[in-house]
Protein backbone atom coordinates (compact mmCIF):
# COMPACT_ATOMS: atom_id res chain seq x y z
CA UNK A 1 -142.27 -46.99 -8.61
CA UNK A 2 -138.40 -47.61 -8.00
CA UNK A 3 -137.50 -45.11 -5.08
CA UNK A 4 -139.10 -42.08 -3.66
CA UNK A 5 -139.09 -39.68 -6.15
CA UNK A 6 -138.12 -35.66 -4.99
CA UNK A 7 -141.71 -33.84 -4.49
CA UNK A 8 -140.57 -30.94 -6.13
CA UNK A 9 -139.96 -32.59 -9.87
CA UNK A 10 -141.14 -30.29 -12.03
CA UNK A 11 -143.22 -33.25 -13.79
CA UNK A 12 -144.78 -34.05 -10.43
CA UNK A 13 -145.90 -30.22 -9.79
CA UNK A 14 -147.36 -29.79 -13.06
CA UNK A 15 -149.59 -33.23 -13.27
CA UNK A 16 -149.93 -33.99 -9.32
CA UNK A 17 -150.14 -30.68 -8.00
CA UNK A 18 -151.03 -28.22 -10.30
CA UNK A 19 -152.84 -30.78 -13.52
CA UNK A 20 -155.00 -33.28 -12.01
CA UNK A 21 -158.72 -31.92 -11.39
CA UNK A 22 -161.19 -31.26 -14.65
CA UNK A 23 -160.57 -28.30 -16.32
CA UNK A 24 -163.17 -26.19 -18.82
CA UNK A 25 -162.55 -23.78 -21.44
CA UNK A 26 -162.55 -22.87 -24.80
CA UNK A 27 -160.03 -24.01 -28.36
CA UNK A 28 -159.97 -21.76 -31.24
CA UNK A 29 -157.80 -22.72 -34.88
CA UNK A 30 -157.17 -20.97 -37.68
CA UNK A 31 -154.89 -21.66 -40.65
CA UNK A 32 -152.37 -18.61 -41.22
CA UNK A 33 -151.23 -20.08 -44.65
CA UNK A 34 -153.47 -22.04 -47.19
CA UNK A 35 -150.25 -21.77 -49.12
CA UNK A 36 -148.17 -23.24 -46.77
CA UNK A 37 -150.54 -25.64 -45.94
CA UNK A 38 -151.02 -26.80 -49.61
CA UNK A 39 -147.15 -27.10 -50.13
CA UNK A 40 -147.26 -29.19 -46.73
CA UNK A 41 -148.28 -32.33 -48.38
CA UNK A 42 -150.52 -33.52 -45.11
CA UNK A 43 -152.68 -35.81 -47.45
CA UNK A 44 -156.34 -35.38 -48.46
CA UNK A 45 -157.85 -36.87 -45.34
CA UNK A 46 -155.80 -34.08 -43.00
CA UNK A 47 -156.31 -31.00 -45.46
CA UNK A 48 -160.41 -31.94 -45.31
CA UNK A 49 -160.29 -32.21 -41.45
CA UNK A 50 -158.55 -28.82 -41.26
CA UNK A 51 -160.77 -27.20 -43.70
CA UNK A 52 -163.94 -28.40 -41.77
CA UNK A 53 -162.40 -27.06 -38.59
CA UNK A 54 -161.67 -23.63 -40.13
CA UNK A 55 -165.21 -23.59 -41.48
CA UNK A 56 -166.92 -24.56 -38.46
CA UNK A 57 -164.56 -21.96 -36.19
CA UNK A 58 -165.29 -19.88 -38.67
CA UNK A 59 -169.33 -20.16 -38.76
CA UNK A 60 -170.08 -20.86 -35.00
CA UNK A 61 -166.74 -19.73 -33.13
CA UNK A 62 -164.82 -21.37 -30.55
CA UNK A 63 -165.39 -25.15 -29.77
CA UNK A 64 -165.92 -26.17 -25.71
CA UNK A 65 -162.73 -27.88 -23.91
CA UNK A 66 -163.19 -30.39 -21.36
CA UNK A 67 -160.27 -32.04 -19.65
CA UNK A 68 -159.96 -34.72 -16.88
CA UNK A 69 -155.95 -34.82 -15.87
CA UNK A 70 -155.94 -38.03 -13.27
CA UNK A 71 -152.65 -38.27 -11.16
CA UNK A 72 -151.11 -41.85 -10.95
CA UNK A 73 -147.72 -41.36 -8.70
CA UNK A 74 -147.29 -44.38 -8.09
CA UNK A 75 -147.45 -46.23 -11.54
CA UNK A 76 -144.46 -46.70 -13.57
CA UNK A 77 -140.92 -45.90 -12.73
CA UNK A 78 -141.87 -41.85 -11.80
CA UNK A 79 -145.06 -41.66 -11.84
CA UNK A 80 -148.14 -41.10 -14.87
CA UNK A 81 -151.22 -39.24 -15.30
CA UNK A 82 -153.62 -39.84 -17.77
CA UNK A 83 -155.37 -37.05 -19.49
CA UNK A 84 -158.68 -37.34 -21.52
CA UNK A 85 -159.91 -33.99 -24.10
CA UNK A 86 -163.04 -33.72 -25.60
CA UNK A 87 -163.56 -30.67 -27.73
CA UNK A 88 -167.37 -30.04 -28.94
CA UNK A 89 -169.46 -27.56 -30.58
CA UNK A 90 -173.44 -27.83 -29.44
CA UNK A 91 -173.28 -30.75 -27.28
CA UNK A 92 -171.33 -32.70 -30.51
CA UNK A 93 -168.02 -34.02 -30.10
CA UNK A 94 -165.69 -32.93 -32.69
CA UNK A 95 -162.71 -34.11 -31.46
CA UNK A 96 -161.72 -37.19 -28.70
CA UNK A 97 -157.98 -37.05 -27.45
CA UNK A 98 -157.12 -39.60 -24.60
CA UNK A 99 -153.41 -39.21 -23.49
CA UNK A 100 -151.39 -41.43 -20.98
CA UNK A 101 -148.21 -39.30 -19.65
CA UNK A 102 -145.16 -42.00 -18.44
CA UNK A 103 -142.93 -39.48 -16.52
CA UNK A 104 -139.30 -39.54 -16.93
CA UNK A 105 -137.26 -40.11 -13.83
CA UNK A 106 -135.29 -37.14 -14.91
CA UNK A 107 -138.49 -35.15 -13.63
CA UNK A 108 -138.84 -33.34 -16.92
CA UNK A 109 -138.90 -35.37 -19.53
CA UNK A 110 -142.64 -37.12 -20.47
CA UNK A 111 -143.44 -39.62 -23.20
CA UNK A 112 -146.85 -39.33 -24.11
CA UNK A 113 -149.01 -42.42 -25.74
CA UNK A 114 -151.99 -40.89 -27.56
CA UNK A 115 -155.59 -42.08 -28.93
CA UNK A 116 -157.50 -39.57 -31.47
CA UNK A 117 -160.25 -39.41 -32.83
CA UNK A 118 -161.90 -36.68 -35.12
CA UNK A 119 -165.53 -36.40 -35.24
CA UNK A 120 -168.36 -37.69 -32.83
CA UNK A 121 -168.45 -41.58 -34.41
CA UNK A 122 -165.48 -43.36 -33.09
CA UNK A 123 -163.25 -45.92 -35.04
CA UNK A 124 -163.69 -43.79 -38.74
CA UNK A 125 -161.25 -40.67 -37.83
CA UNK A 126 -158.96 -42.01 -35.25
CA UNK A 127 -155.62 -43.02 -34.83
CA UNK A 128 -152.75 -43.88 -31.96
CA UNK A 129 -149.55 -42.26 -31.71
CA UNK A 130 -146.44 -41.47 -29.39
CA UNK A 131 -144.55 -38.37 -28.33
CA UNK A 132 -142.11 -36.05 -26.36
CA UNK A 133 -142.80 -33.45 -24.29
CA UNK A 134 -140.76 -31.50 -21.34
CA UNK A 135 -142.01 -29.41 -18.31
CA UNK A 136 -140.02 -26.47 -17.62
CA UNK A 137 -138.33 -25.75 -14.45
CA UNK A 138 -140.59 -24.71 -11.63
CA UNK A 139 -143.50 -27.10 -13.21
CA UNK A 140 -145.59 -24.21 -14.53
CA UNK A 141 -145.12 -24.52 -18.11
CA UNK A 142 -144.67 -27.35 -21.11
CA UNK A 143 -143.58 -27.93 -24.40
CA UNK A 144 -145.17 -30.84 -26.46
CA UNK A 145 -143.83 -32.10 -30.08
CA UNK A 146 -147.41 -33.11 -31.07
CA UNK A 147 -147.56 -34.91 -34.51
CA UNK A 148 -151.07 -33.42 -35.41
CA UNK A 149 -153.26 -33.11 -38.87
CA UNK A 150 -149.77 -34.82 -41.17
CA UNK A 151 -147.84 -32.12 -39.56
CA UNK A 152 -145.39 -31.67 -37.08
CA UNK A 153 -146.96 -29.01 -33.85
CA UNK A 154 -145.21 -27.36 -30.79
CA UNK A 155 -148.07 -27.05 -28.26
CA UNK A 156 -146.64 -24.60 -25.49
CA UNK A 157 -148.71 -24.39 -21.78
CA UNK A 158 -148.23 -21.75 -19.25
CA UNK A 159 -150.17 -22.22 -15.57
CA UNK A 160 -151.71 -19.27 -14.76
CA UNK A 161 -150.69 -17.47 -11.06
CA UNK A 162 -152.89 -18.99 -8.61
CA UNK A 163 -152.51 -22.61 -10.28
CA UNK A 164 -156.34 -22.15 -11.50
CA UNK A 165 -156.17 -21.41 -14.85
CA UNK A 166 -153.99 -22.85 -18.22
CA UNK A 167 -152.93 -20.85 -21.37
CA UNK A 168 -151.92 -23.18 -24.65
CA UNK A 169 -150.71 -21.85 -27.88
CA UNK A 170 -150.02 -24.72 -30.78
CA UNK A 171 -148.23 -23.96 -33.72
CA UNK A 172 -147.25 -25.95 -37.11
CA UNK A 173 -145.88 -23.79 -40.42
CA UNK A 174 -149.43 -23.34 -41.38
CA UNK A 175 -151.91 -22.81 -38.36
CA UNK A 176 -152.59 -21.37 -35.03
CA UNK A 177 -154.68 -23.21 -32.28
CA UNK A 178 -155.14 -21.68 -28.52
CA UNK A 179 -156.38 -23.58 -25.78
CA UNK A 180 -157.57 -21.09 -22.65
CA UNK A 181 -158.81 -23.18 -19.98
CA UNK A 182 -159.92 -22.83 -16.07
CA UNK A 183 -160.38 -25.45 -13.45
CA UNK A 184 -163.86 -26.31 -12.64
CA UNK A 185 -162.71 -29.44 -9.84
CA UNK A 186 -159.59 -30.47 -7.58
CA UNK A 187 -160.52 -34.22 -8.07
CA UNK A 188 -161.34 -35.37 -11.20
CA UNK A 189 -164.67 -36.36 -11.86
CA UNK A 190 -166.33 -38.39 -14.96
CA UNK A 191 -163.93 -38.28 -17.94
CA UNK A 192 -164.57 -35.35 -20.63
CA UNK A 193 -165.18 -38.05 -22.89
């Protein structure tokens, strides 16, 4: 890392500080417009994945949320943290997201580098892929551009007082996802996945 970077970045608050530990919880979806979602053109691959996560929230409720956030200040030029979130229904994973955060030296910005896969057999559903996000002043909240199911998401996080708890609300033009989540360790422990 070039420099000593300030402590107080609000990057370095939300993934040092506040982030890194494991973190448990629950993810519910729903789509709000079939229409919408039809006129989206996400391809027949996407459009089946959402329809078997709107069955299955629909039969057995909300999926489980692990996360493991590991801090890394001293890679890069600011700092990274890698992030790995396994979402599963009855012990069965139905979806694998590992994320590596490269912090901006601007102590905001975040380009994230991102491995998915949907489904519990890995190599079939999955896919790589790259974006923004930003965390807000203070380090207590985020916005991610998440491309997500052929469509493009805002994912929006919000640290609960006390630093023990995480609120997430993702949105596209045709679905809803929350993400409530508490923290279960300080130190990260075997990956969620």
């Amino acid at each position: 890392m070039t420099g000593v970077p300030p402590i107080d970045a609000p990057s370095h608050v939300y993934y040092f500080q506040v982030g890194t530990g494991t973190w448990h919880g629950s993810f519910a979806f729903r789509v709000t417009s079939w229409s919408r979602l039809r006129a989206g053109r996400i391809g027949l691959r996407n459009t089946v994945l959402v329809a078997v996560m709107q069955l299955t929230q629909w039969v057995t409720g909300k999926s489980q949320l692990a996360s493991t956030i590991v801090a890394k200040p001293s890679e890069g030029a600011f700092g990274e943290a890698d992030n790995t979130v396994r979402l599963s229904k009855f012990g069965v994973t139905q979806y694998l997201l590992r994320e590596s955060y490269v912090l901006d030296p601007d102590g905001t910005g975040v380009t994230v580098h991102a491995k998915e896969q949907f489904g519990p057999v890995p190599g079939i559903l999955s896919r790589s892929f790259t974006y923004p996000a930003e965390i807000h002043e203070g380090g207590l909240s985020s916005t991610y551009h998440m491309p997500l199911l052929g469509d493009q998401w805002t994912a929006t996080y919000h640290v609960a007082p006390g630093h023990d708890g995480l609120a997430g609300h993702l949105v596209c033009g045709w679905a809803i996802a929350t993400e409530e989540v508490r923290r279960v360790a300080t130190s990260p422990g075997p990956a969620a996945g």
